[in-house]
C-alpha atoms as a PDB file:
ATOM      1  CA  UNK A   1       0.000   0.000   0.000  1.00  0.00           C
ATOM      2  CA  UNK A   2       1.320   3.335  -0.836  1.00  0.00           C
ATOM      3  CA  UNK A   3       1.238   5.923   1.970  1.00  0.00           C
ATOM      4  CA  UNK A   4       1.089   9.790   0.699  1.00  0.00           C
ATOM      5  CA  UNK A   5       4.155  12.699   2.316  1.00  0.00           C
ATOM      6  CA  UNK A   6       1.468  14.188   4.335  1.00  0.00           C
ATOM      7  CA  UNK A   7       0.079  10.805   5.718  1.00  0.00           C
ATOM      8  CA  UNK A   8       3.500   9.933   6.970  1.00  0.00           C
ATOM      9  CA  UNK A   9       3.688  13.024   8.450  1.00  0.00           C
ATOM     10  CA  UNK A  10       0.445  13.024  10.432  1.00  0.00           C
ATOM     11  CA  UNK A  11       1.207   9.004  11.171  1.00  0.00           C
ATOM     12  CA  UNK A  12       3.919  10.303  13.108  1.00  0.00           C
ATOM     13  CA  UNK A  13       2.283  12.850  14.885  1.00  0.00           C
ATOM     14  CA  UNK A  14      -1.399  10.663  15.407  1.00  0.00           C
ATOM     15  CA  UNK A  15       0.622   6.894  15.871  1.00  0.00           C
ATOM     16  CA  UNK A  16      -1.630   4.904  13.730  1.00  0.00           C
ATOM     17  CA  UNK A  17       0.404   2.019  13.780  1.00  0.00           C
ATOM     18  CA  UNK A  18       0.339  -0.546  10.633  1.00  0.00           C
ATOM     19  CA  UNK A  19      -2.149  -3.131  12.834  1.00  0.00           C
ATOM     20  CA  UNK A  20      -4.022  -0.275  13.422  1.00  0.00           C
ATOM     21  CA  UNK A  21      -4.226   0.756   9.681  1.00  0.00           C
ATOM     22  CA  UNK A  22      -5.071  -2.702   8.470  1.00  0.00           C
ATOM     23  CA  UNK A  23      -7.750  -3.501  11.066  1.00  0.00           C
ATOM     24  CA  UNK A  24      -9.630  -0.572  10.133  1.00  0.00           C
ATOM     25  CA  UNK A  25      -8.855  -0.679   6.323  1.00  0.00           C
ATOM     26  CA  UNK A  26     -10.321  -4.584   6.557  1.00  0.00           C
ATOM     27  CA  UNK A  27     -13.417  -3.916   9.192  1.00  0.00           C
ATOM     28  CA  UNK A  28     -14.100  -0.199   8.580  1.00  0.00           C
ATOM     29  CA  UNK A  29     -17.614   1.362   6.874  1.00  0.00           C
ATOM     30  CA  UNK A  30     -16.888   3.652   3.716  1.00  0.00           C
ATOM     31  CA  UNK A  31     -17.943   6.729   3.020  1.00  0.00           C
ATOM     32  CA  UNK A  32     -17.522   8.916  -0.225  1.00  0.00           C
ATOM     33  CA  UNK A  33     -15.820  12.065   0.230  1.00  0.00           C
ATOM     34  CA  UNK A  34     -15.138  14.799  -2.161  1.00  0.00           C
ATOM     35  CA  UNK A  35     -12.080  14.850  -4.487  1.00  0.00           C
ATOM     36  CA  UNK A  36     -12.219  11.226  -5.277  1.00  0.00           C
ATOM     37  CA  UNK A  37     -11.787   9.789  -2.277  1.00  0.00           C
ATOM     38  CA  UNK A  38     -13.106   7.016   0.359  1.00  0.00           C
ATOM     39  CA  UNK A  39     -12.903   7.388   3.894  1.00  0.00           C
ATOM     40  CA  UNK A  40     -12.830   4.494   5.715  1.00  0.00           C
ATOM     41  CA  UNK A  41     -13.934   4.818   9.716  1.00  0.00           C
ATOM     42  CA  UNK A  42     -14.712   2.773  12.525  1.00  0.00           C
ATOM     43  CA  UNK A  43     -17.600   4.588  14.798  1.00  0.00           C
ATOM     44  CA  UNK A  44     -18.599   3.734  18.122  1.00  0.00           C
ATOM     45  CA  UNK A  45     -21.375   1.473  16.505  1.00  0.00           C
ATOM     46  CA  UNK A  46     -18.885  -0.623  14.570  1.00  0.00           C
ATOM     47  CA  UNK A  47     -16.302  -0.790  17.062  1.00  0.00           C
ATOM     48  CA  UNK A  48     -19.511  -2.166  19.433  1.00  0.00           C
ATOM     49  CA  UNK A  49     -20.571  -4.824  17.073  1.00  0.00           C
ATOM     50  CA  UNK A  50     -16.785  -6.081  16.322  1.00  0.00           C
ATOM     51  CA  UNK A  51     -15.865  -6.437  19.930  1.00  0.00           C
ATOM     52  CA  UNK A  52     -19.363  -8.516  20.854  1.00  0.00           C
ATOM     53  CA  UNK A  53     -18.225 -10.741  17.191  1.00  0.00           C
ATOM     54  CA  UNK A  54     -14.902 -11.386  19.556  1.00  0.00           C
ATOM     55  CA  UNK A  55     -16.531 -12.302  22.385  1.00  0.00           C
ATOM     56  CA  UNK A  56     -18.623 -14.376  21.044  1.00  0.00           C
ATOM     57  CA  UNK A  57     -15.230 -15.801  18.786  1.00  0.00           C
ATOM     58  CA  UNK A  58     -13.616 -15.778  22.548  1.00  0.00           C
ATOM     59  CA  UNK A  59     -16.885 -17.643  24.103  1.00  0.00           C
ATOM     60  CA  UNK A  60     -16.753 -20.259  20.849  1.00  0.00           C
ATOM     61  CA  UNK A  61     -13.271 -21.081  21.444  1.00  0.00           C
ATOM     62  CA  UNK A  62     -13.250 -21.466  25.137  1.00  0.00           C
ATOM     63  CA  UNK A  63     -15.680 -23.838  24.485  1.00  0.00           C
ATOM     64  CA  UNK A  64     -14.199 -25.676  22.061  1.00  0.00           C
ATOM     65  CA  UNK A  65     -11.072 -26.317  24.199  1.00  0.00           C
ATOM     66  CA  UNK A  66      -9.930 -29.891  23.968  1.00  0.00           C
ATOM     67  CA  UNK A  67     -12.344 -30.729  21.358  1.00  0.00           C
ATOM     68  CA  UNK A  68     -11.583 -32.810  18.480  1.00  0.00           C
ATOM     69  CA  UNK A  69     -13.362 -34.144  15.211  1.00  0.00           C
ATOM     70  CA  UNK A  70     -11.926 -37.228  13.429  1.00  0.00           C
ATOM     71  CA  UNK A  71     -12.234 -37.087   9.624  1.00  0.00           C
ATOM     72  CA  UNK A  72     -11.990 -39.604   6.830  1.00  0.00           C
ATOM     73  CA  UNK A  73      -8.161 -39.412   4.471  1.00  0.00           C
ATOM     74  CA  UNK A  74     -10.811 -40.695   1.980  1.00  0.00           C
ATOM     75  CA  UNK A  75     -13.264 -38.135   1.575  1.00  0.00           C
ATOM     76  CA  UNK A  76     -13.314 -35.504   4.413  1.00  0.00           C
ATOM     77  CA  UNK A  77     -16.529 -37.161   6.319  1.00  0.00           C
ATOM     78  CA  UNK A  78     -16.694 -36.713  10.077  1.00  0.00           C
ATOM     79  CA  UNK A  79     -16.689 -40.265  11.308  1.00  0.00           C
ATOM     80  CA  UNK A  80     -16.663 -38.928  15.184  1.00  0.00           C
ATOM     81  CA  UNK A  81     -16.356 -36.041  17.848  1.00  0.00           C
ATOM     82  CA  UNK A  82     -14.779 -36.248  21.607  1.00  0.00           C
ATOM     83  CA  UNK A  83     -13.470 -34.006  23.910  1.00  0.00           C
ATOM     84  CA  UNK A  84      -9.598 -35.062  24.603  1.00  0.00           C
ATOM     85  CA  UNK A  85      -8.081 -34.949  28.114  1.00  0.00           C
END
């Protein structure tokens, strides 16, 4: 991605660091602005809705903890599920 002069220069004063620029550039709403240009923002709303998709990723996950599925070489199909301790 090419970064303008002027956005390298307010980078450095604002610390937008590259995780920060690619999280919102990836999850962000876009707008139309004038001069042929997108901006590309995360509001309170958005920011609200991708932290409860986490927690819910975070709930998923601690419940999947020692899971496993056991699938066919053959043909992908699930032959059985367990929980490993």
């Amino acid at each position: 991605m090419k970064i303008s002069k002027h956005a390298q220069i307010r980078n450095n004063q604002r610390g937008f660091s590259k995780r920060k620029i690619d999280y919102i550039l990836q999850n962000g709403n876009e707008m139309k602005r004038p001069g042929n240009a997108v901006e590309i923002v995360v509001e309170n709303k958005l920011a609200s809705q991708l932290i409860e998709n986490l927690k819910k990723e975070i709930s998923l996950i601690e419940h999947i903890k020692n899971k496993a599925i056991l699938l066919s070489c053959d043909n992908g199909t699930i032959i059985t599920m367990y929980s490993k301790f």
